[in-house]
PDB file of N, CA and C in Angstrom:
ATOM      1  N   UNK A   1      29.546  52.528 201.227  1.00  0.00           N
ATOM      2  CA  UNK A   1      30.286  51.964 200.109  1.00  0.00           C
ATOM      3  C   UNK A   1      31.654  51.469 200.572  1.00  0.00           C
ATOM      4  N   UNK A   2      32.160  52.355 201.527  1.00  0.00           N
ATOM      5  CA  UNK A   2      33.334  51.744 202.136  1.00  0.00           C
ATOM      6  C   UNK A   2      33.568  50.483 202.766  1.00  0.00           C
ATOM      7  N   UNK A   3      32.726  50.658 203.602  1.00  0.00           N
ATOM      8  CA  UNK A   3      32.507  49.277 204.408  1.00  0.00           C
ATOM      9  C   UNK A   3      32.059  47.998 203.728  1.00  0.00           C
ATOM     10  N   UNK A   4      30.808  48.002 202.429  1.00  0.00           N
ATOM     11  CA  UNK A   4      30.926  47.080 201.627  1.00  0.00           C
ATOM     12  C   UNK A   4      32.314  46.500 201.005  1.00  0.00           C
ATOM     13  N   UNK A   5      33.380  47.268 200.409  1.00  0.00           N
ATOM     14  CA  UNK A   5      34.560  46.932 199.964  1.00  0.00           C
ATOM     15  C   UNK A   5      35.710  46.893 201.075  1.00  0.00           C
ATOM     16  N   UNK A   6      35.521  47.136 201.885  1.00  0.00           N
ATOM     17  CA  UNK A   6      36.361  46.410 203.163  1.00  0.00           C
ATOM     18  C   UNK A   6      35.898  45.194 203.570  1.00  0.00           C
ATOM     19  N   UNK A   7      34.609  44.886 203.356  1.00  0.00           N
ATOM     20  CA  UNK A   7      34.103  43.405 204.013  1.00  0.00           C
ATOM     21  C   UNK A   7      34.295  42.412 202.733  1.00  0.00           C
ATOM     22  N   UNK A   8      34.054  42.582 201.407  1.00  0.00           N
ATOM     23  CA  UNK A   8      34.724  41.941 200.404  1.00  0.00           C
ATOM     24  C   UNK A   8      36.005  41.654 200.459  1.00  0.00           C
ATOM     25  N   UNK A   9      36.973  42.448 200.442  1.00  0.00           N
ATOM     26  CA  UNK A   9      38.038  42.391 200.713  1.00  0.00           C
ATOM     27  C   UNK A   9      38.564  41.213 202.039  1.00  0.00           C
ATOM     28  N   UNK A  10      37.735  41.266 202.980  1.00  0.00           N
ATOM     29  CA  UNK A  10      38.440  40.532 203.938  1.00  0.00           C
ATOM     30  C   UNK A  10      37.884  39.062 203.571  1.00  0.00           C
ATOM     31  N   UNK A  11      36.438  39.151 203.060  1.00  0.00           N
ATOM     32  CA  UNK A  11      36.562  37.631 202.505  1.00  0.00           C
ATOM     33  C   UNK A  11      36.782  36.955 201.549  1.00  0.00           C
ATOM     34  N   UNK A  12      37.349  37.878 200.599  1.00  0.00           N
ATOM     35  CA  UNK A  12      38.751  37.636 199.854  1.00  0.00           C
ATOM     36  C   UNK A  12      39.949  36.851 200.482  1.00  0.00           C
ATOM     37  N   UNK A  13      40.257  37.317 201.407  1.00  0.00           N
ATOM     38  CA  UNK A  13      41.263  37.329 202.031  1.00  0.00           C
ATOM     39  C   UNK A  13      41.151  35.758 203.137  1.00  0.00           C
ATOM     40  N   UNK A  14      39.930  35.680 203.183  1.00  0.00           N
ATOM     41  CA  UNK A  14      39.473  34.417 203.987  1.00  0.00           C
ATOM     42  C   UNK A  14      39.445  33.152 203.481  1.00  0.00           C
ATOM     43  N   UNK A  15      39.092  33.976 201.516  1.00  0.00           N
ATOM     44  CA  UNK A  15      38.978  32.754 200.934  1.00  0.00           C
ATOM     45  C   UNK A  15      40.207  32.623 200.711  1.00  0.00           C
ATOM     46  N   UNK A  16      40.688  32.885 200.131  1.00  0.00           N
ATOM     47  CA  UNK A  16      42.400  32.590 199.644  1.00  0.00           C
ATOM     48  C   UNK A  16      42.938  32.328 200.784  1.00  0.00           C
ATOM     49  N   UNK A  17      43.100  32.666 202.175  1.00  0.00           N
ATOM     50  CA  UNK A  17      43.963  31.724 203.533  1.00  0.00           C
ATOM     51  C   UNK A  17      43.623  30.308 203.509  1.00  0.00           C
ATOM     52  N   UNK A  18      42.132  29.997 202.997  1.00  0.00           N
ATOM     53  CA  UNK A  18      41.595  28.654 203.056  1.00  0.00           C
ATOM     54  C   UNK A  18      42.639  28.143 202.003  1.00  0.00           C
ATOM     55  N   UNK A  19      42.191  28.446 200.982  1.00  0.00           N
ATOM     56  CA  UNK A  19      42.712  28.020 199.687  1.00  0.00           C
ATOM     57  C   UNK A  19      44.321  27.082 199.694  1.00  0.00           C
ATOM     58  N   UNK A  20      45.527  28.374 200.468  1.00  0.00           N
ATOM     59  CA  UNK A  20      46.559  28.289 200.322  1.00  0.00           C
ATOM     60  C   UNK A  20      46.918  27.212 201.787  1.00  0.00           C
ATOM     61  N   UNK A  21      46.281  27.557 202.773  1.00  0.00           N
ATOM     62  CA  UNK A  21      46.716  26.851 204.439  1.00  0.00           C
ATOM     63  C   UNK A  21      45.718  25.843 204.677  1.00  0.00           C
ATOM     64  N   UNK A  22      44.536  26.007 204.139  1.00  0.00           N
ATOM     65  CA  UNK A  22      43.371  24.442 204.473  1.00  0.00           C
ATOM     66  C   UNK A  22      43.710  23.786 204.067  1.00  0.00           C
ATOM     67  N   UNK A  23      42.890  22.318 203.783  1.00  0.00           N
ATOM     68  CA  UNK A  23      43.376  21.260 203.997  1.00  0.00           C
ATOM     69  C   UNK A  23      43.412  20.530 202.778  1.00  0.00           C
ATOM     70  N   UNK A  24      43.243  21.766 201.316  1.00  0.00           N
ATOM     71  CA  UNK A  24      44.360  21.032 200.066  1.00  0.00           C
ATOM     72  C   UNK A  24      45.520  22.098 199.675  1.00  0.00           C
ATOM     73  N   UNK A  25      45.732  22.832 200.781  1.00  0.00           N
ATOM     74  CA  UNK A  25      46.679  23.992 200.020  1.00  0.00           C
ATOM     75  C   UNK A  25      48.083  23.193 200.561  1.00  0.00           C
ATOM     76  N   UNK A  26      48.903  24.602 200.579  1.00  0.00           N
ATOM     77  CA  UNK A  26      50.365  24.153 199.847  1.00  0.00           C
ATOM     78  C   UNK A  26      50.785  22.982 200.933  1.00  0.00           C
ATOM     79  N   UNK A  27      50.603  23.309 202.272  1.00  0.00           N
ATOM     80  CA  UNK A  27      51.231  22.114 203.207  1.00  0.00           C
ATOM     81  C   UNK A  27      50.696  20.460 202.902  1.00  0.00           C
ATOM     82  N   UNK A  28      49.891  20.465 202.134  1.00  0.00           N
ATOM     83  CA  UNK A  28      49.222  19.183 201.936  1.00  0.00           C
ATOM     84  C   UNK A  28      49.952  18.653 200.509  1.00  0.00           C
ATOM     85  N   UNK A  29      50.058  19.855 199.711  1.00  0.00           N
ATOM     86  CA  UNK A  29      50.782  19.605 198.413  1.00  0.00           C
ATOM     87  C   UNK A  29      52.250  19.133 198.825  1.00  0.00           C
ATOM     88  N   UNK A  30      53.140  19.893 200.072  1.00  0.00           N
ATOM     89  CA  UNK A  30      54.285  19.244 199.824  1.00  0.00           C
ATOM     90  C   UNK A  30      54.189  18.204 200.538  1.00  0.00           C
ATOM     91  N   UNK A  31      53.512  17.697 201.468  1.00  0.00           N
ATOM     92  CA  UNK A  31      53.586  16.671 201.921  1.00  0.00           C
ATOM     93  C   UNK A  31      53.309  15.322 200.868  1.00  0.00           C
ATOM     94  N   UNK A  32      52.153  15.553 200.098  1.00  0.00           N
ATOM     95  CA  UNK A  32      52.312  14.694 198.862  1.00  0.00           C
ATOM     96  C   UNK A  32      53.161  14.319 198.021  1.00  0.00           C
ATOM     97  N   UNK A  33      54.234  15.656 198.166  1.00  0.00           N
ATOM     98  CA  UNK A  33      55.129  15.664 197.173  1.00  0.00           C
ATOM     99  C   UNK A  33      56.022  14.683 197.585  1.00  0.00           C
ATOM    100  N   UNK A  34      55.704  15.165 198.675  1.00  0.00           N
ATOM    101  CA  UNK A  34      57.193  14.181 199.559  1.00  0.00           C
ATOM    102  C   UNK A  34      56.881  12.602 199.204  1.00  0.00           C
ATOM    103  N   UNK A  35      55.847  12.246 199.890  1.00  0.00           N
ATOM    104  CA  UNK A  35      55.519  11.007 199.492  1.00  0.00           C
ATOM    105  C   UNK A  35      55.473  10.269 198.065  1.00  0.00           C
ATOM    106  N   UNK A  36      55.412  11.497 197.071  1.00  0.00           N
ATOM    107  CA  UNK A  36      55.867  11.111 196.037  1.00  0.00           C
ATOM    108  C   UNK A  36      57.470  10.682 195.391  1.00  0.00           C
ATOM    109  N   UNK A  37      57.902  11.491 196.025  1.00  0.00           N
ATOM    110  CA  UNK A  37      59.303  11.070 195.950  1.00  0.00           C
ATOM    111  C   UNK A  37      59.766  10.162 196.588  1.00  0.00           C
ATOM    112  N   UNK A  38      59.163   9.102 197.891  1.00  0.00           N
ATOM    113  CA  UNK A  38      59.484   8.146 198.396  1.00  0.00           C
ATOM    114  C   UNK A  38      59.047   7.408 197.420  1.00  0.00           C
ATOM    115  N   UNK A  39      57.817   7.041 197.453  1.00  0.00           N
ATOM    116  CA  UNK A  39      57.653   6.069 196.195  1.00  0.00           C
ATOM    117  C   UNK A  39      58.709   5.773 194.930  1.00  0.00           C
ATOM    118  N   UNK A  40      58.639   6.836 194.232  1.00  0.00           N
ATOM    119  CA  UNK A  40      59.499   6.781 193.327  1.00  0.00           C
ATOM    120  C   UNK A  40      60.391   6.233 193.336  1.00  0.00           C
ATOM    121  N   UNK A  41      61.660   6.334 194.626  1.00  0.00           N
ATOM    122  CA  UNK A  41      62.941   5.802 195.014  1.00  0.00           C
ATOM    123  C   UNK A  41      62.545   3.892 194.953  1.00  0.00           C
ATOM    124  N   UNK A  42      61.730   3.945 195.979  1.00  0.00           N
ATOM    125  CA  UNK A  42      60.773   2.988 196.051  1.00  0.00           C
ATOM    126  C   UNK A  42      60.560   2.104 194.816  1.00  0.00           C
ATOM    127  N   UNK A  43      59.932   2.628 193.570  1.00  0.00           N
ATOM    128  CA  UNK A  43      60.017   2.007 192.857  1.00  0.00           C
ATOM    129  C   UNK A  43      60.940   1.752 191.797  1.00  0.00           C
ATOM    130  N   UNK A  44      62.629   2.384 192.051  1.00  0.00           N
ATOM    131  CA  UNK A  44      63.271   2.484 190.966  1.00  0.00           C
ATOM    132  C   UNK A  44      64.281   1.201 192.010  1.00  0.00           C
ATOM    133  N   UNK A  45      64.263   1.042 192.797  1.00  0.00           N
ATOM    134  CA  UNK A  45      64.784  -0.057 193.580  1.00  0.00           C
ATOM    135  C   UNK A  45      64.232  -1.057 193.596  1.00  0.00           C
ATOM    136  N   UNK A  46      62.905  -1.381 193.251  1.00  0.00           N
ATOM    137  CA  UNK A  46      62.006  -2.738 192.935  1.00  0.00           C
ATOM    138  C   UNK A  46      62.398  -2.856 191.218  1.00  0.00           C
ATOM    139  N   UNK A  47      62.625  -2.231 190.583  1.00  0.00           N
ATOM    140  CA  UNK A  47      62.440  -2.051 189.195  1.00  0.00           C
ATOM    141  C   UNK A  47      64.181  -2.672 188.886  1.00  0.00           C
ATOM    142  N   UNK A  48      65.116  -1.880 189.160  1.00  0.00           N
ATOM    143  CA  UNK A  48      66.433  -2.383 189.660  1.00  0.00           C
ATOM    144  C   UNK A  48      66.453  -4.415 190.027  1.00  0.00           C
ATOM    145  N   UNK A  49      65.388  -4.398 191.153  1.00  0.00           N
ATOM    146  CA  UNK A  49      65.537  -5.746 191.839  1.00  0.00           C
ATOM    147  C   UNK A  49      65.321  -6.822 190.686  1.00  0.00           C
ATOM    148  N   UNK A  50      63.953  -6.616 189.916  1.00  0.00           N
ATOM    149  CA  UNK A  50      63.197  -6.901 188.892  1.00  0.00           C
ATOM    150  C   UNK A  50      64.027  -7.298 187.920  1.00  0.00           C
ATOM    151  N   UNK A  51      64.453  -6.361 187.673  1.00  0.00           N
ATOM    152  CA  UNK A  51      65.572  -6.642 186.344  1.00  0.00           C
ATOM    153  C   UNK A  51      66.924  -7.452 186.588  1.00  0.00           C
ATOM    154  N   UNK A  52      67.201  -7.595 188.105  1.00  0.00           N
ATOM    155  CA  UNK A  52      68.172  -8.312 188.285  1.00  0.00           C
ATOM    156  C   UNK A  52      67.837  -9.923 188.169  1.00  0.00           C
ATOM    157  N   UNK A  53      66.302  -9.980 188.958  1.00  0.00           N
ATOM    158  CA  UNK A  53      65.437 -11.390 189.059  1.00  0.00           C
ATOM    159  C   UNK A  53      65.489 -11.543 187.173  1.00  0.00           C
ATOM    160  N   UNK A  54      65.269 -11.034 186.415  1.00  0.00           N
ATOM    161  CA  UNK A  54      64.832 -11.337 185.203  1.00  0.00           C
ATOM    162  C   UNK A  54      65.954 -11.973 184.614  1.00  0.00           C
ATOM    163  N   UNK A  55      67.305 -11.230 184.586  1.00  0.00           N
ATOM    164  CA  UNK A  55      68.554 -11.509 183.983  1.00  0.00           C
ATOM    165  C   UNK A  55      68.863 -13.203 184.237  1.00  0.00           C
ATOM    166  N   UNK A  56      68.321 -13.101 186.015  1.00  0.00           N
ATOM    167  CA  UNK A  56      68.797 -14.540 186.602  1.00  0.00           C
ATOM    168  C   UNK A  56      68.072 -15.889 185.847  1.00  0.00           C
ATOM    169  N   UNK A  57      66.736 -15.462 185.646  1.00  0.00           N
ATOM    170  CA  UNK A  57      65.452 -16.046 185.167  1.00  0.00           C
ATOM    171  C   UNK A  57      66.427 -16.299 184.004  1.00  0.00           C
ATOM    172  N   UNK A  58      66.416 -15.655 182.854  1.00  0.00           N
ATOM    173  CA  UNK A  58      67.208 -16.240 181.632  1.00  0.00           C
ATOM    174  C   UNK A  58      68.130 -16.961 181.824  1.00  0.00           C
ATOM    175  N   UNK A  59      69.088 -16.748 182.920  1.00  0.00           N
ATOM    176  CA  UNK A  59      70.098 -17.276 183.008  1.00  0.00           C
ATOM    177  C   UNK A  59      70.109 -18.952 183.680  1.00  0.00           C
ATOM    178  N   UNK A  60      69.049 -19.238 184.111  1.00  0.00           N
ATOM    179  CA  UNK A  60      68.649 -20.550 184.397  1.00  0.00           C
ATOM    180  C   UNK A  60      67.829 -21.213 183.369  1.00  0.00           C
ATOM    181  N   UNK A  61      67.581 -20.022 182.057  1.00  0.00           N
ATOM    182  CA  UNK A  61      66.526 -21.181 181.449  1.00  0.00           C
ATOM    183  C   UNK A  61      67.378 -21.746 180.287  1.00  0.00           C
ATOM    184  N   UNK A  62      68.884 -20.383 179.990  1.00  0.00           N
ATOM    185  CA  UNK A  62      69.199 -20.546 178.916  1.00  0.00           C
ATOM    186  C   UNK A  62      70.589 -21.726 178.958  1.00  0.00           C
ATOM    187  N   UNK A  63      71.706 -21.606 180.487  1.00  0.00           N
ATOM    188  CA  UNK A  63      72.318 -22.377 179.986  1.00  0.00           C
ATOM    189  C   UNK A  63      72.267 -23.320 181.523  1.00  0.00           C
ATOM    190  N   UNK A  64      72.923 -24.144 181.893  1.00  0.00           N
ATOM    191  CA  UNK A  64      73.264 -24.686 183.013  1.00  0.00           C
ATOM    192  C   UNK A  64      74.397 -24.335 184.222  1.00  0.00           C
ATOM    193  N   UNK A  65      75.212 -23.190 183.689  1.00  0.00           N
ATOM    194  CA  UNK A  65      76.398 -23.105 184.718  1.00  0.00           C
ATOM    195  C   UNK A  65      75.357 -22.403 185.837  1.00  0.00           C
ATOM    196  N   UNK A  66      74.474 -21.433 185.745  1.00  0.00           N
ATOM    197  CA  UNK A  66      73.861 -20.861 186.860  1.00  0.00           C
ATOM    198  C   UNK A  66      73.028 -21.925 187.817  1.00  0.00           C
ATOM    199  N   UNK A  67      72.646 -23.161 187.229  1.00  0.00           N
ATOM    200  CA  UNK A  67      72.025 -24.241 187.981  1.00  0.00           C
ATOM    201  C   UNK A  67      72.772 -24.620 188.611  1.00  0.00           C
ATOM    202  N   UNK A  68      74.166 -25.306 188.223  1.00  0.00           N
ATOM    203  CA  UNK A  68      75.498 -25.790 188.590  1.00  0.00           C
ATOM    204  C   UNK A  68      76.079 -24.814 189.710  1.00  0.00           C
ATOM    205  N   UNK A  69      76.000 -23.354 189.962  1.00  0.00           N
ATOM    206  CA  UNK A  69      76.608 -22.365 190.449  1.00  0.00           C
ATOM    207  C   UNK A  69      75.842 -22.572 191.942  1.00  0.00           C
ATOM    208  N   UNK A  70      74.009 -22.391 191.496  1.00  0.00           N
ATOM    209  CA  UNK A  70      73.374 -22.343 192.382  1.00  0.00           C
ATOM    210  C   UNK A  70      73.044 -23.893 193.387  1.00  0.00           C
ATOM    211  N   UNK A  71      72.863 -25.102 192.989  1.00  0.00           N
ATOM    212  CA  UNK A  71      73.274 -26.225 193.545  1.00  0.00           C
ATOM    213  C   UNK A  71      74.662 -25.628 194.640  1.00  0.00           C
ATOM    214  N   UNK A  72      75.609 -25.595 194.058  1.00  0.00           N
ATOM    215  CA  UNK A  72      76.893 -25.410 194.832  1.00  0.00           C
ATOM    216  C   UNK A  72      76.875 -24.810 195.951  1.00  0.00           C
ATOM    217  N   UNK A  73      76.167 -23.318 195.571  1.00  0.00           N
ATOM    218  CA  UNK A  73      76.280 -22.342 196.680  1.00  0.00           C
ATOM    219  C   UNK A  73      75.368 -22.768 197.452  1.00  0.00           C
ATOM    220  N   UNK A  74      74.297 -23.299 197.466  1.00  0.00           N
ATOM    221  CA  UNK A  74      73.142 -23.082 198.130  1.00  0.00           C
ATOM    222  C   UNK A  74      72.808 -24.187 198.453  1.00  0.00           C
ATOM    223  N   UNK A  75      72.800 -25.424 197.767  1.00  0.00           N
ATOM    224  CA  UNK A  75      73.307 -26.800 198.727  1.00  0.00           C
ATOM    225  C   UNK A  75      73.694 -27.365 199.073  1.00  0.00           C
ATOM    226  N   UNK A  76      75.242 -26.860 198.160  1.00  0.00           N
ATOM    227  CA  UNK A  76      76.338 -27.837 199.132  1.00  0.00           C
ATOM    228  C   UNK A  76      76.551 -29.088 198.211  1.00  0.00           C
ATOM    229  N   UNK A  77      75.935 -28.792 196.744  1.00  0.00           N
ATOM    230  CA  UNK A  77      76.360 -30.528 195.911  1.00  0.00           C
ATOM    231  C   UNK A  77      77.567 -30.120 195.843  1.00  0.00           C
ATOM    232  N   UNK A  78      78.216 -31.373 195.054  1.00  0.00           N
ATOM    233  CA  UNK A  78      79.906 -31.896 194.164  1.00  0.00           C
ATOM    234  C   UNK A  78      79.260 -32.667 193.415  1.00  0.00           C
ATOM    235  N   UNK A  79      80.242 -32.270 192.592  1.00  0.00           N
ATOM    236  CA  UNK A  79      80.484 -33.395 191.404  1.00  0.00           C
ATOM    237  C   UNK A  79      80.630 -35.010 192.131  1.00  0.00           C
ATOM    238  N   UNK A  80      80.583 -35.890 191.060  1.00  0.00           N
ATOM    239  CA  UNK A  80      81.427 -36.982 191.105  1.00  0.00           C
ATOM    240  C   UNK A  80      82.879 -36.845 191.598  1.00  0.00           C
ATOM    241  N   UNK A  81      83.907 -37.580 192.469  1.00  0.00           N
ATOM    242  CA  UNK A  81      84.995 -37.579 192.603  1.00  0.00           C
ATOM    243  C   UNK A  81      85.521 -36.574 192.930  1.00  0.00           C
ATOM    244  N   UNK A  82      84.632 -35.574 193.658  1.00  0.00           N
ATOM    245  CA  UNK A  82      85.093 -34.067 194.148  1.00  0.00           C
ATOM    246  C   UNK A  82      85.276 -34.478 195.350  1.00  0.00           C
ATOM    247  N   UNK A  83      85.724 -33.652 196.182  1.00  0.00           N
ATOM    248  CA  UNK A  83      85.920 -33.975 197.966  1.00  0.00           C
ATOM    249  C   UNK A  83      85.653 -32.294 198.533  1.00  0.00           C
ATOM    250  N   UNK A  84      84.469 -32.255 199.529  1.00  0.00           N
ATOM    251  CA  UNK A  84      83.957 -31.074 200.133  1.00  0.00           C
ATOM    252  C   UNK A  84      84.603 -30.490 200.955  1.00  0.00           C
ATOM    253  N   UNK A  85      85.430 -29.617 201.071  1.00  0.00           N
ATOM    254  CA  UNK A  85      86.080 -28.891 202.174  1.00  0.00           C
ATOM    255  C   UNK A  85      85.498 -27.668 202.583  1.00  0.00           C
ATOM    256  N   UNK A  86      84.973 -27.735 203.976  1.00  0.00           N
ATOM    257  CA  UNK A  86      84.453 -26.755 204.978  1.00  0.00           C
ATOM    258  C   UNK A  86      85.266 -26.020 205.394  1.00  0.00           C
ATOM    259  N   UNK A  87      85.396 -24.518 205.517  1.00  0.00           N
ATOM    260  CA  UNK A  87      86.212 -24.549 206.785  1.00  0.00           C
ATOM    261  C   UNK A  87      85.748 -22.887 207.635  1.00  0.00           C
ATOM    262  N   UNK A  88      85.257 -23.733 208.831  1.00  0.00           N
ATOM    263  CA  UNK A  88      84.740 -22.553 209.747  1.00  0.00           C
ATOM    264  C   UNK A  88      85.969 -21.728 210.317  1.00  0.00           C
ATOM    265  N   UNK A  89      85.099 -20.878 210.327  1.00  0.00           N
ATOM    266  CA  UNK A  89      85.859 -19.376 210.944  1.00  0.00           C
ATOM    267  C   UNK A  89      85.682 -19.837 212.795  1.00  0.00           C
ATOM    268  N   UNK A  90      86.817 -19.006 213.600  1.00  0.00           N
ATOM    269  CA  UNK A  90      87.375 -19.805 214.585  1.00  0.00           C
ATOM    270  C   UNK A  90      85.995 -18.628 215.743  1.00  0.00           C
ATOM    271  N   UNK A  91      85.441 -19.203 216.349  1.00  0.00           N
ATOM    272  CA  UNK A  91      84.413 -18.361 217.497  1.00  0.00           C
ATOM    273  C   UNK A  91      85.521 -17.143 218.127  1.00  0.00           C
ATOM    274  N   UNK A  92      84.930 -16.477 218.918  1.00  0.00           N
ATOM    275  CA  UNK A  92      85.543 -15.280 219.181  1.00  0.00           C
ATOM    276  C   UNK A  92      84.705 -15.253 220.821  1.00  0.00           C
TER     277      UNK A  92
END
Protein backbone atom coordinates (compact mmCIF):
# COMPACT_ATOMS: atom_id res chain seq x y z
CA UNK A 1 0.00 0.00 0.00
CA UNK A 2 2.93 2.13 0.60
CA UNK A 3 4.64 1.85 -2.39
CA UNK A 4 1.37 2.24 -4.44
CA UNK A 5 1.03 5.88 -2.82
CA UNK A 6 4.62 6.74 -3.21
CA UNK A 7 4.48 5.87 -6.97
CA UNK A 8 1.22 8.06 -7.33
CA UNK A 9 2.66 10.61 -5.69
CA UNK A 10 5.72 10.85 -7.84
CA UNK A 11 3.57 10.91 -10.90
CA UNK A 12 1.83 13.53 -9.52
CA UNK A 13 4.71 15.19 -9.24
CA UNK A 14 5.77 14.37 -12.94
CA UNK A 15 2.64 15.53 -14.04
CA UNK A 16 2.58 18.90 -12.59
CA UNK A 17 6.72 19.51 -13.52
CA UNK A 18 5.29 18.95 -17.11
CA UNK A 19 2.47 21.13 -16.59
CA UNK A 20 4.39 24.13 -14.97
CA UNK A 21 8.23 23.72 -17.00
CA UNK A 22 6.99 21.89 -20.48
CA UNK A 23 6.36 23.41 -23.25
CA UNK A 24 3.00 25.47 -22.30
CA UNK A 25 3.91 26.18 -18.72
CA UNK A 26 5.00 29.31 -17.10
CA UNK A 27 8.34 29.98 -19.26
CA UNK A 28 6.30 29.90 -22.43
CA UNK A 29 3.54 32.05 -20.75
CA UNK A 30 6.04 34.80 -19.98
CA UNK A 31 7.62 34.72 -22.98
CA UNK A 32 4.21 35.36 -24.66
CA UNK A 33 3.63 37.82 -22.35
CA UNK A 34 6.49 39.56 -23.34
CA UNK A 35 5.68 39.52 -26.84
CA UNK A 36 2.56 40.75 -25.94
CA UNK A 37 3.64 43.73 -24.61
CA UNK A 38 5.84 44.46 -27.65
CA UNK A 39 3.03 44.42 -29.80
CA UNK A 40 1.00 46.50 -27.88
CA UNK A 41 3.70 49.40 -27.74
CA UNK A 42 3.78 48.47 -31.32
CA UNK A 43 0.47 49.15 -31.88
CA UNK A 44 -0.17 52.26 -29.81
CA UNK A 45 2.65 53.92 -32.01
CA UNK A 46 0.95 52.89 -35.38
CA UNK A 47 -2.37 54.02 -33.86
CA UNK A 48 -0.60 57.45 -32.69
CA UNK A 49 0.95 57.52 -36.49
CA UNK A 50 -2.68 56.86 -37.87
CA UNK A 51 -4.25 59.50 -36.21
CA UNK A 52 -1.64 61.90 -37.07
CA UNK A 53 -2.01 60.67 -41.06
CA UNK A 54 -5.83 61.22 -40.50
CA UNK A 55 -5.73 64.83 -38.96
CA UNK A 56 -3.36 65.61 -42.10
CA UNK A 57 -5.92 63.81 -44.48
CA UNK A 58 -8.66 66.40 -43.28
CA UNK A 59 -6.44 68.93 -43.35
CA UNK A 60 -5.81 68.71 -47.13
CA UNK A 61 -9.34 68.01 -47.95
CA UNK A 62 -10.77 70.73 -45.84
CA UNK A 63 -8.81 73.89 -46.48
CA UNK A 64 -5.78 74.85 -48.78
CA UNK A 65 -3.03 76.36 -46.46
CA UNK A 66 -1.75 72.61 -45.85
CA UNK A 67 -1.51 72.19 -49.83
CA UNK A 68 0.15 75.66 -49.98
CA UNK A 69 2.47 74.59 -46.83
CA UNK A 70 3.19 71.27 -48.46
CA UNK A 71 4.03 72.54 -52.21
CA UNK A 72 6.51 74.92 -50.32
CA UNK A 73 8.21 72.54 -48.16
CA UNK A 74 8.46 69.76 -50.34
CA UNK A 75 8.87 71.35 -53.73
CA UNK A 76 10.22 74.28 -53.56
CA UNK A 77 7.05 76.38 -55.34
CA UNK A 78 6.54 80.50 -54.84
CA UNK A 79 4.06 82.42 -55.42
CA UNK A 80 3.90 84.87 -58.22
CA UNK A 81 6.48 87.76 -57.66
CA UNK A 82 8.16 85.88 -54.76
CA UNK A 83 12.03 85.47 -55.10
CA UNK A 84 13.57 81.91 -53.68
CA UNK A 85 16.33 82.21 -51.29
CA UNK A 86 18.53 79.09 -50.55
CA UNK A 87 20.94 79.13 -48.23
CA UNK A 88 23.34 76.17 -47.59
CA UNK A 89 25.02 75.41 -44.53
CA UNK A 90 28.93 75.86 -45.04
CA UNK A 91 30.74 71.87 -45.47
CA UNK A 92 32.88 71.02 -42.58
Amino acid sequence: MRWITLALLALLALVQAELWFGKGGMPYVVALQTQLETQKAANRAATLRNEQLAAEVSDLKDGLEMVEEKARAELGMVKPDEILVQVASPRR
